[in-house]
C-alpha atoms as a PDB file:
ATOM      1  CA  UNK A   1      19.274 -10.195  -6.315  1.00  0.00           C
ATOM      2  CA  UNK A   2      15.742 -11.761  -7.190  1.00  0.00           C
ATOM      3  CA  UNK A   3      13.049  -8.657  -8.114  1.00  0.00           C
ATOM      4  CA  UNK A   4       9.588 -10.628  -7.523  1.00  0.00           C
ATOM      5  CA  UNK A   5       6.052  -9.499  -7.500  1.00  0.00           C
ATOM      6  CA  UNK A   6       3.357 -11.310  -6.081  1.00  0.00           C
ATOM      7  CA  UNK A   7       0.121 -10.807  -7.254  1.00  0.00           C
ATOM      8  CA  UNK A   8      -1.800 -11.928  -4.020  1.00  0.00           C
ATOM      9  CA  UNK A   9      -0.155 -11.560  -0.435  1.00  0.00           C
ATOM     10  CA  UNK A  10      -0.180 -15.046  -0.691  1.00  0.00           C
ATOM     11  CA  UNK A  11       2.373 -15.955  -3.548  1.00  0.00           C
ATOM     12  CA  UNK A  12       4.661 -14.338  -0.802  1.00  0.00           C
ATOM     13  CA  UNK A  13       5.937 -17.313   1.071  1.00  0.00           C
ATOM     14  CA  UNK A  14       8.461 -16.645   3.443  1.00  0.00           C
ATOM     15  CA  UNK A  15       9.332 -12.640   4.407  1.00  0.00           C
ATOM     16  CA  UNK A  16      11.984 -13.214   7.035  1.00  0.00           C
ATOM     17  CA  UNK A  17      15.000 -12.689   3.992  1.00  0.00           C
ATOM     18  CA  UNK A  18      12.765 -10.400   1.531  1.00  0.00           C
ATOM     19  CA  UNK A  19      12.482  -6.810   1.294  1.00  0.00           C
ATOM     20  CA  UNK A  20       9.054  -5.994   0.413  1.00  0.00           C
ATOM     21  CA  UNK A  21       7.050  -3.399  -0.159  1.00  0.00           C
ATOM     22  CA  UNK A  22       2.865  -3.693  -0.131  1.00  0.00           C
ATOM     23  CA  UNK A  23       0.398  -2.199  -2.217  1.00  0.00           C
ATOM     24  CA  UNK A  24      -2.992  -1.645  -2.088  1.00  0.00           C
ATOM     25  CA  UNK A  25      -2.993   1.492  -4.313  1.00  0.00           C
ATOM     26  CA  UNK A  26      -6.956   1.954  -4.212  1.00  0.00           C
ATOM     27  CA  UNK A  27      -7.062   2.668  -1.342  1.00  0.00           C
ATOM     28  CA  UNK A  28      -5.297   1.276   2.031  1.00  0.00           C
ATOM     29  CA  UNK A  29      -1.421   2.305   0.910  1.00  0.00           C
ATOM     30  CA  UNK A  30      -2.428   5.507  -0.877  1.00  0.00           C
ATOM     31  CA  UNK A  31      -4.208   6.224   2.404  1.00  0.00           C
ATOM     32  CA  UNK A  32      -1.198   5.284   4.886  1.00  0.00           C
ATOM     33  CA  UNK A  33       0.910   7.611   2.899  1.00  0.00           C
ATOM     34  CA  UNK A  34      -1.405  10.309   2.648  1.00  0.00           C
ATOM     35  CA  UNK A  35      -1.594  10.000   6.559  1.00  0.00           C
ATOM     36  CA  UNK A  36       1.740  10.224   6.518  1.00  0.00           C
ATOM     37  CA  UNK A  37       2.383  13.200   4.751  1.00  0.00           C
ATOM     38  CA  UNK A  38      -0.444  15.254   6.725  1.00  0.00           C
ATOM     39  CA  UNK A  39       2.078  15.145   9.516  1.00  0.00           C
ATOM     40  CA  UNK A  40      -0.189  11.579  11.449  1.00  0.00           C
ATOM     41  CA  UNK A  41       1.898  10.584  14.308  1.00  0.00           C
ATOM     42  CA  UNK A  42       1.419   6.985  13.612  1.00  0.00           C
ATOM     43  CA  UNK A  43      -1.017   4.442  12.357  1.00  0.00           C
ATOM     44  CA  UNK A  44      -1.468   0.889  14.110  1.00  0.00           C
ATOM     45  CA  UNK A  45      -2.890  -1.597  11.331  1.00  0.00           C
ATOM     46  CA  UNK A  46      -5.435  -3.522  12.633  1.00  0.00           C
ATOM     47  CA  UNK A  47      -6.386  -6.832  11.452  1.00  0.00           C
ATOM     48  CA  UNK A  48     -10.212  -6.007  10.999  1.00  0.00           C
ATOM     49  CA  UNK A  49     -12.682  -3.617  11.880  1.00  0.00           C
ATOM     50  CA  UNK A  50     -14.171  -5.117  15.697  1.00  0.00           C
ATOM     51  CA  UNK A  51      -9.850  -5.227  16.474  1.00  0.00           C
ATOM     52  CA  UNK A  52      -9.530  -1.169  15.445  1.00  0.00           C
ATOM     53  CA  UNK A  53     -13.252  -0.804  17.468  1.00  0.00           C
ATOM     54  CA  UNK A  54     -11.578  -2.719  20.281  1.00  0.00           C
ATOM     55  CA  UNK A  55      -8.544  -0.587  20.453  1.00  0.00           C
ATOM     56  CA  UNK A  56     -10.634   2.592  20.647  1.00  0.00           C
ATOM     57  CA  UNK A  57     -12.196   1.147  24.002  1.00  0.00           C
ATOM     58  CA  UNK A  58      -8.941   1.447  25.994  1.00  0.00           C
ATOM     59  CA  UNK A  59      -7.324   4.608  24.055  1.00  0.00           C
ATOM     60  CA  UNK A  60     -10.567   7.040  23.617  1.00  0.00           C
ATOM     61  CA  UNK A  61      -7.970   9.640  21.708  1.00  0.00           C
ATOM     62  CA  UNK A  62      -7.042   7.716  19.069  1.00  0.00           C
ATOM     63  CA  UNK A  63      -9.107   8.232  15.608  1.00  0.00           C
ATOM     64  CA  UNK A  64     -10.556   5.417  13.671  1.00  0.00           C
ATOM     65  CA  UNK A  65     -10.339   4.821  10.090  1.00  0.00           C
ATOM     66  CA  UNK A  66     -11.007   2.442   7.840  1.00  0.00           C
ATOM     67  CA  UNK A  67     -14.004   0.744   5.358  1.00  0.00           C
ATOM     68  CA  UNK A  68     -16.090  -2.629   5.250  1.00  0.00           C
ATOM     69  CA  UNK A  69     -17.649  -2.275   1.748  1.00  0.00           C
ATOM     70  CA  UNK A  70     -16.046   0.613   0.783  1.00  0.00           C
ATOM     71  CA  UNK A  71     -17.567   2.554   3.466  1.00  0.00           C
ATOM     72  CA  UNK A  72     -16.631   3.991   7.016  1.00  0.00           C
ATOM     73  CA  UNK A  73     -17.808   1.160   9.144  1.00  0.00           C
ATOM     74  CA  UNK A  74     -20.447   2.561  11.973  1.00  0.00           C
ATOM     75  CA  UNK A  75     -18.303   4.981  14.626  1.00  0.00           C
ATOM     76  CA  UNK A  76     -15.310   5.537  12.838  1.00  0.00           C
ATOM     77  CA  UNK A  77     -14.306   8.949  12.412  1.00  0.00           C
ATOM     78  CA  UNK A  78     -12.760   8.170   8.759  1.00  0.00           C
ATOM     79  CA  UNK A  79     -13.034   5.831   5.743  1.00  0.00           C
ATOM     80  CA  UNK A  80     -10.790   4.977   4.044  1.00  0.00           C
ATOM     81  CA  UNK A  81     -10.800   7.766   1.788  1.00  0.00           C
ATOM     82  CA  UNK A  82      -7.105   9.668   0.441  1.00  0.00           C
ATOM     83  CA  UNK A  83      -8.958  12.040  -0.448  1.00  0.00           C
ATOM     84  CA  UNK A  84     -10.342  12.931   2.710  1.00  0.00           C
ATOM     85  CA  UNK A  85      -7.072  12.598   4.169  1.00  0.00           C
ATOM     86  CA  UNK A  86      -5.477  14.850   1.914  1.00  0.00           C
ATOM     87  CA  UNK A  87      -7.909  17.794   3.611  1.00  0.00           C
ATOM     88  CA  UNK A  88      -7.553  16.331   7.595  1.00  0.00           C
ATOM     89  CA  UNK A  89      -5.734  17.957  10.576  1.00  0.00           C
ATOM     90  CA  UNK A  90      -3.852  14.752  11.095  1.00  0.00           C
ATOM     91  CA  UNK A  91      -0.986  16.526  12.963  1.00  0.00           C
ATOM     92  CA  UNK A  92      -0.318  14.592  15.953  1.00  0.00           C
ATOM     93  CA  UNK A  93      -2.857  12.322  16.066  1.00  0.00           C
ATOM     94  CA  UNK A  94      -2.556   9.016  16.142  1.00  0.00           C
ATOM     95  CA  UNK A  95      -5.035   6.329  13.887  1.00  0.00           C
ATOM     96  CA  UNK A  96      -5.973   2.805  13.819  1.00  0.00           C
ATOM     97  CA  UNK A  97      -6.353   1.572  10.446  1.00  0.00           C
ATOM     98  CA  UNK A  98      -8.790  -1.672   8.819  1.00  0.00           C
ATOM     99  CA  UNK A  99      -9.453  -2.356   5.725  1.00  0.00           C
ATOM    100  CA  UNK A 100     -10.825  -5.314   3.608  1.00  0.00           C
ATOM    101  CA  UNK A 101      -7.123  -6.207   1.766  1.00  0.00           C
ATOM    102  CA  UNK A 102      -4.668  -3.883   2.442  1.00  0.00           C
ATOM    103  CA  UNK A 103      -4.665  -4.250   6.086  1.00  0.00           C
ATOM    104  CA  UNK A 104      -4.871  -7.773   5.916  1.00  0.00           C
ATOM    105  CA  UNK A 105      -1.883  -8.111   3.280  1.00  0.00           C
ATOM    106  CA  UNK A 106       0.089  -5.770   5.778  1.00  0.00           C
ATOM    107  CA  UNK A 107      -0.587  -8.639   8.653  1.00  0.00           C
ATOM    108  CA  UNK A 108       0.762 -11.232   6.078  1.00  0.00           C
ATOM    109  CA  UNK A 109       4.207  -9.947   5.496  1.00  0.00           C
ATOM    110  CA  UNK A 110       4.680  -9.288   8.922  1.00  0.00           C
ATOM    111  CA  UNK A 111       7.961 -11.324   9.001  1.00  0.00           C
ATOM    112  CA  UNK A 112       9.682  -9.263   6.572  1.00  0.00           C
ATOM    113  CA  UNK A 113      12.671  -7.581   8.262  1.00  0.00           C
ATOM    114  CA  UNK A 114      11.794  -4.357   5.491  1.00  0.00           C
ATOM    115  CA  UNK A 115       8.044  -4.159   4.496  1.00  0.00           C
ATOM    116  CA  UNK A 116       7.195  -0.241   2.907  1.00  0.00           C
ATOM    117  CA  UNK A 117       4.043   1.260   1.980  1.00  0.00           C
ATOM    118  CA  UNK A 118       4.118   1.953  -1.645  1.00  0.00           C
ATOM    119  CA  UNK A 119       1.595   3.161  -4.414  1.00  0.00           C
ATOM    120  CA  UNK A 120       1.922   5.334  -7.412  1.00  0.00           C
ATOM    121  CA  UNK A 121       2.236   8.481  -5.213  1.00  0.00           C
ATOM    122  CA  UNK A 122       5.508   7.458  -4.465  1.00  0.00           C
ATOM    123  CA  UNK A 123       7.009   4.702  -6.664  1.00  0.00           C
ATOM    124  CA  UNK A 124      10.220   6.217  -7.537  1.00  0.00           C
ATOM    125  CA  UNK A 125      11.174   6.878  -3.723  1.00  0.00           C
ATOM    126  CA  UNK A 126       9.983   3.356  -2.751  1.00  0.00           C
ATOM    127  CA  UNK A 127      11.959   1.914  -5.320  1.00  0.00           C
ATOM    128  CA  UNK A 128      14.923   3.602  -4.357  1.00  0.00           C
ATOM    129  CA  UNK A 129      14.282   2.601  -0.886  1.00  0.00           C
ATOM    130  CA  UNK A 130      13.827  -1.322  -1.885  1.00  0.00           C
ATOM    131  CA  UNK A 131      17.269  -1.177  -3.969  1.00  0.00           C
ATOM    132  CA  UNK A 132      19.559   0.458  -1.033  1.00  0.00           C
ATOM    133  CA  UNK A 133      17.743  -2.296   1.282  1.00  0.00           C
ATOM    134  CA  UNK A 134      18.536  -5.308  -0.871  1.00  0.00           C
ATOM    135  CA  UNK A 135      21.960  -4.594  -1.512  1.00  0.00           C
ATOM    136  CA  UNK A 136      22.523  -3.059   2.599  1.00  0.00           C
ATOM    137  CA  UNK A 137      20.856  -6.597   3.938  1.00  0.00           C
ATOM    138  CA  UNK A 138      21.866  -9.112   0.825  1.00  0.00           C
ATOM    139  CA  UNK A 139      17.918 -10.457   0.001  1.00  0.00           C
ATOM    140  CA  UNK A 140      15.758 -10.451  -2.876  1.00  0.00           C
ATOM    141  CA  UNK A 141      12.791  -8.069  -3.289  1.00  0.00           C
ATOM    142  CA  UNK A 142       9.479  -8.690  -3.501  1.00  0.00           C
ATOM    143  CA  UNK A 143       6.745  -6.278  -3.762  1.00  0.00           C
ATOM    144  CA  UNK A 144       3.300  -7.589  -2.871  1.00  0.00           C
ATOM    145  CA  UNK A 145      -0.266  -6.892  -4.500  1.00  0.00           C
ATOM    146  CA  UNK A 146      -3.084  -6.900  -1.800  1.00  0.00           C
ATOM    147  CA  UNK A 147      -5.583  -7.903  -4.439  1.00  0.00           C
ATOM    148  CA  UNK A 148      -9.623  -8.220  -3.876  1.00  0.00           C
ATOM    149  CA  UNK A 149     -11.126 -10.257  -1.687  1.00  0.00           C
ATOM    150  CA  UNK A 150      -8.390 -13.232  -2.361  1.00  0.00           C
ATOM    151  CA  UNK A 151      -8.701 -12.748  -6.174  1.00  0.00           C
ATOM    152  CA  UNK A 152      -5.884 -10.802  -8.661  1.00  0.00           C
ATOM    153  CA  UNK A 153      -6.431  -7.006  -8.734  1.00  0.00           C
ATOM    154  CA  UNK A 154      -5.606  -5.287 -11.851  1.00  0.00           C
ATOM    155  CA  UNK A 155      -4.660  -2.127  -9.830  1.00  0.00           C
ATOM    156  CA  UNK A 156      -2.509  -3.530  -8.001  1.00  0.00           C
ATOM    157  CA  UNK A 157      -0.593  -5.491 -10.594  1.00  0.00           C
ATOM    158  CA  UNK A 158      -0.496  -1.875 -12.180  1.00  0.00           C
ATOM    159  CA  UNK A 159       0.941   0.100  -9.634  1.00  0.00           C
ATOM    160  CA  UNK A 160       3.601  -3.189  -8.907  1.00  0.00           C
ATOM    161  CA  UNK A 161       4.720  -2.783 -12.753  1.00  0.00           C
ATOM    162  CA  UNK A 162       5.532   0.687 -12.244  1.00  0.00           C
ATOM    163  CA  UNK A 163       7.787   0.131  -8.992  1.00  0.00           C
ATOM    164  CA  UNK A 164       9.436  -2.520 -10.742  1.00  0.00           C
ATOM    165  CA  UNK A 165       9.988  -0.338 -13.698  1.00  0.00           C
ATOM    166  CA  UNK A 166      11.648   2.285 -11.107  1.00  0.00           C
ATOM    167  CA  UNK A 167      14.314  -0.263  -9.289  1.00  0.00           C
ATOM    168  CA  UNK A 168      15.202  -1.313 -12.813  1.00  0.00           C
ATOM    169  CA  UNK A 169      15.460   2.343 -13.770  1.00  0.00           C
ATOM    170  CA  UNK A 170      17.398   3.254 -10.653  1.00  0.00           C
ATOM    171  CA  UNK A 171      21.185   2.815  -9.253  1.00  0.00           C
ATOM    172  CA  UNK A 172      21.815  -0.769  -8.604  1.00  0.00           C
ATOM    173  CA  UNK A 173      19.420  -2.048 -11.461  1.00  0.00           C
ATOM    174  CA  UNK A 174      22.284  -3.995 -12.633  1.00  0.00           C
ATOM    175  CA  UNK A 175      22.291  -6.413  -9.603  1.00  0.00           C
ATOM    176  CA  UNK A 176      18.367  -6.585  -9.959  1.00  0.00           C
ATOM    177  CA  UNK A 177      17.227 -10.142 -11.650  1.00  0.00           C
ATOM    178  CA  UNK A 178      13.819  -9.950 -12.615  1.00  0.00           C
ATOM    179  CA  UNK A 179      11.316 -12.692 -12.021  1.00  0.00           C
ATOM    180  CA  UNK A 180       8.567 -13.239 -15.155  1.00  0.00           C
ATOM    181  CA  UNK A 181       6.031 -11.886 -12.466  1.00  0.00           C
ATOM    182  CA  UNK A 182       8.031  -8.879 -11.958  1.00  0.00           C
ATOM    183  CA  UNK A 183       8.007  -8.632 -16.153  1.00  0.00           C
ATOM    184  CA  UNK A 184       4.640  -9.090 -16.646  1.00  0.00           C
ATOM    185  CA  UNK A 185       3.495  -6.358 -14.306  1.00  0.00           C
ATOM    186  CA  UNK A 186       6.332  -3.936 -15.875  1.00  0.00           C
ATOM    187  CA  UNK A 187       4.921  -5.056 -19.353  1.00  0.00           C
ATOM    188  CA  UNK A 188       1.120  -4.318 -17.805  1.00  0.00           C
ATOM    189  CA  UNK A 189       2.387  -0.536 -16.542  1.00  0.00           C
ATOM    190  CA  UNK A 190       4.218   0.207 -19.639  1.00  0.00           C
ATOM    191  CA  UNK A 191       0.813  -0.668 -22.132  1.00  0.00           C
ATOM    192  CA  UNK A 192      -1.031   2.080 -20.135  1.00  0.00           C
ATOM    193  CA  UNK A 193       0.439   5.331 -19.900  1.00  0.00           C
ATOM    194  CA  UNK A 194      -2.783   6.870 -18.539  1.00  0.00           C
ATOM    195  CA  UNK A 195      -2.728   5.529 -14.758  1.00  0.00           C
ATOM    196  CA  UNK A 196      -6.110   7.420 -14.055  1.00  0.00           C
ATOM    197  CA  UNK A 197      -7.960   5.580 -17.029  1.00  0.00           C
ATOM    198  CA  UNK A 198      -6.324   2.485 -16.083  1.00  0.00           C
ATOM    199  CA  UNK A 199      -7.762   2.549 -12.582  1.00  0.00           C
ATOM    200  CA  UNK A 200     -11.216   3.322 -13.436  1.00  0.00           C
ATOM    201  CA  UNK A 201     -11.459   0.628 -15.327  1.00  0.00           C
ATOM    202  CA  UNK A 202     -10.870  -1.768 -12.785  1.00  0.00           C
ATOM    203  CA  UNK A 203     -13.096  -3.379  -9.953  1.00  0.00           C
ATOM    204  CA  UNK A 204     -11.767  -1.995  -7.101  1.00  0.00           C
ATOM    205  CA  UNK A 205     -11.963   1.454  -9.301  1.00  0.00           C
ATOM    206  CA  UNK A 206     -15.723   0.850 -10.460  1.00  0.00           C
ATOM    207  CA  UNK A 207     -16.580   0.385  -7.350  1.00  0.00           C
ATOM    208  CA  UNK A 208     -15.030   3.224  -5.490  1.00  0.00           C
ATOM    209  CA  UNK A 209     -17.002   5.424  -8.406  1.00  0.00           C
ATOM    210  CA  UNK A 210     -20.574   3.567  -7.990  1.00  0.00           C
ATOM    211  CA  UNK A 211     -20.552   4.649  -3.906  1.00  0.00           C
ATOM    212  CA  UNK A 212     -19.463   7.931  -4.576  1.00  0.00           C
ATOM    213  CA  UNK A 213     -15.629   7.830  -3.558  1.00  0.00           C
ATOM    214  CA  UNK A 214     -14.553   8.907  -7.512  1.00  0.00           C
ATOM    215  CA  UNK A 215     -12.587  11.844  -5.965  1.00  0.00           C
ATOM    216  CA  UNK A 216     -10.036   9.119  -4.272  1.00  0.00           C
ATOM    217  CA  UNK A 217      -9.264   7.887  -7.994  1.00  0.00           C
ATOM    218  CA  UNK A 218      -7.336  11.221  -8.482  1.00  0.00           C
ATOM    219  CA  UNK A 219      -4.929  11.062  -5.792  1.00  0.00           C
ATOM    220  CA  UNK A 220      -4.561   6.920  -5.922  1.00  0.00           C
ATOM    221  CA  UNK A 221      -3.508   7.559  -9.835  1.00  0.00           C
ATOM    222  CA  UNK A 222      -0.761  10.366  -8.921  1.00  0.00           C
ATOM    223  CA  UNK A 223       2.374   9.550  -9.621  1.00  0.00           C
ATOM    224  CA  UNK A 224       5.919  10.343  -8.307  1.00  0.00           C
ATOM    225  CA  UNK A 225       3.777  13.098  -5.881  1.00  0.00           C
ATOM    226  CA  UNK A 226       5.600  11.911  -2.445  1.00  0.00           C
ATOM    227  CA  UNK A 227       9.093  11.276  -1.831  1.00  0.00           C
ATOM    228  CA  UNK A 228       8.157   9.454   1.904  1.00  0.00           C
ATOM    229  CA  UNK A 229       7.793   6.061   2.208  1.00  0.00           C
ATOM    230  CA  UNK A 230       6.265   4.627   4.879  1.00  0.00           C
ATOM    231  CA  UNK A 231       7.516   1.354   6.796  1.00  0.00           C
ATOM    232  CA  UNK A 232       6.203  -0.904   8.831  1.00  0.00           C
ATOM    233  CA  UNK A 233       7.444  -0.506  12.570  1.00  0.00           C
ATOM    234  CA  UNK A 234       8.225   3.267  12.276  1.00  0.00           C
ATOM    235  CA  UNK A 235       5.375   5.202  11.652  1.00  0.00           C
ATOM    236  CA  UNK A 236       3.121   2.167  10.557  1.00  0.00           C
ATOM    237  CA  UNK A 237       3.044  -0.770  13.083  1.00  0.00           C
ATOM    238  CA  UNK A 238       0.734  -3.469  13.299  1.00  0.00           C
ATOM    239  CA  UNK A 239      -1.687  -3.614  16.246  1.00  0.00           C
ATOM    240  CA  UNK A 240      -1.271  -7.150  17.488  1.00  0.00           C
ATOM    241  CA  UNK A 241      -4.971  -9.232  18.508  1.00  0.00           C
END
């Protein structure tokens, strides 16, 4: 079985025989997980934020998160902020989620018959998770980098090196062929054992730090913290236009 990254949801191609899992570790996945492990009842993905505001208008209970710039767009009762999760009553609520690249990279894979939500937080379970689905369905994994704004993300890349180090660490590595992508983002996460550092150093991690977020950087760069993993039409479903 093929072991692929792809640095933009793009590179995908064709889902429909892949198991994949997305990341958008700062912040959109890191977010849906944290969600998830405050006990959220579920979170529909929307594709932007006038789709989430939209939703609101014929369900006034639900709660809206997400960020346009970084921020909590006007009305919304969240950003997109981990951190901020990590301290909500989420318990039986239920959200609807938009972000710039996360959400939209969700939206892309959407044929996938196995998409998860991965990050750092819980790499080792996802990767467990992508193995037993591979070899259970027969297809080739690919895990997919949101990126910025169309353009490679360094965080992503990151965080996609140290799932693939994980499957190839894991039961079933054996059957696992690894594409050069999938090498090159296992060489990236293995040249920076500091996943904190690492992050800050990036756009997506400047920029978090320059509107005051720098608290979020913690809990994106935890690793092996969660053992859930998220997937797409369970907990996390897409809210259709």
């Amino acid at each position: 079985m093929e072991l692929h990254v792809a640095f933009l949801p793009e590179e995908a191609g064709d889902c429909s025989r892949r198991v994949v899992a997305v990341i958008d570790v700062i912040r959109a996945t890191t977010s849906l997980l944290v969600m998830a492990e405050r006990g959220c009842d579920g979170v529909l993905v929307a594709s932007n934020v006038a789709a989430a505001r939209g939703y609101r208008t014929s369900d006034p209970d639900v709660l809206l998160a997400g960020e346009q710039a970084g921020r909590a767009p006007e009305g919304f009762d969240f950003g997109n902020s981990p951190a901020a999760f990590a301290e909500a009553d989420l318990a039986g609520r239920r959200v609807v989620f938009a972000t710039t690249n996360g959400t939209r990279a969700l939206h892309l894979v959407r044929s996938a018959p196995t998409a998860l939500i991965a990050c750092l937080r819980n790499r080792t379970a996802t990767a467990a998770v992508l193995a037993a689905e591979a070899r259970t369905r027969g297809f080739d994994v690919t895990v997919v980098c949101s990126g910025r704004e169309g353009r490679f993300g360094l965080d992503d890349a990151y965080t996609a090196g140290a799932v693939v180090q994980a499957v190839l660490a894991g039961s079933g590595a054996d059957a696992m062929v690894p594409t050069d992508a999938a090498l090159a983002a296992r060489t990236l996460f293995r040249a920076y054992p500091d996943a904190a550092a690492l992050l800050r150093t990036t756009w997506a991690g400047r920029n978090v730090i320059e509107i005051g977020l720098g608290d979020d950087l913690r809990v994106c760069a935890e690793l092996d913290r969660s053992v859930l993993v998220p997937r797409m039409g369970e907990r996390v479903r897409l809210l259709e236009s």
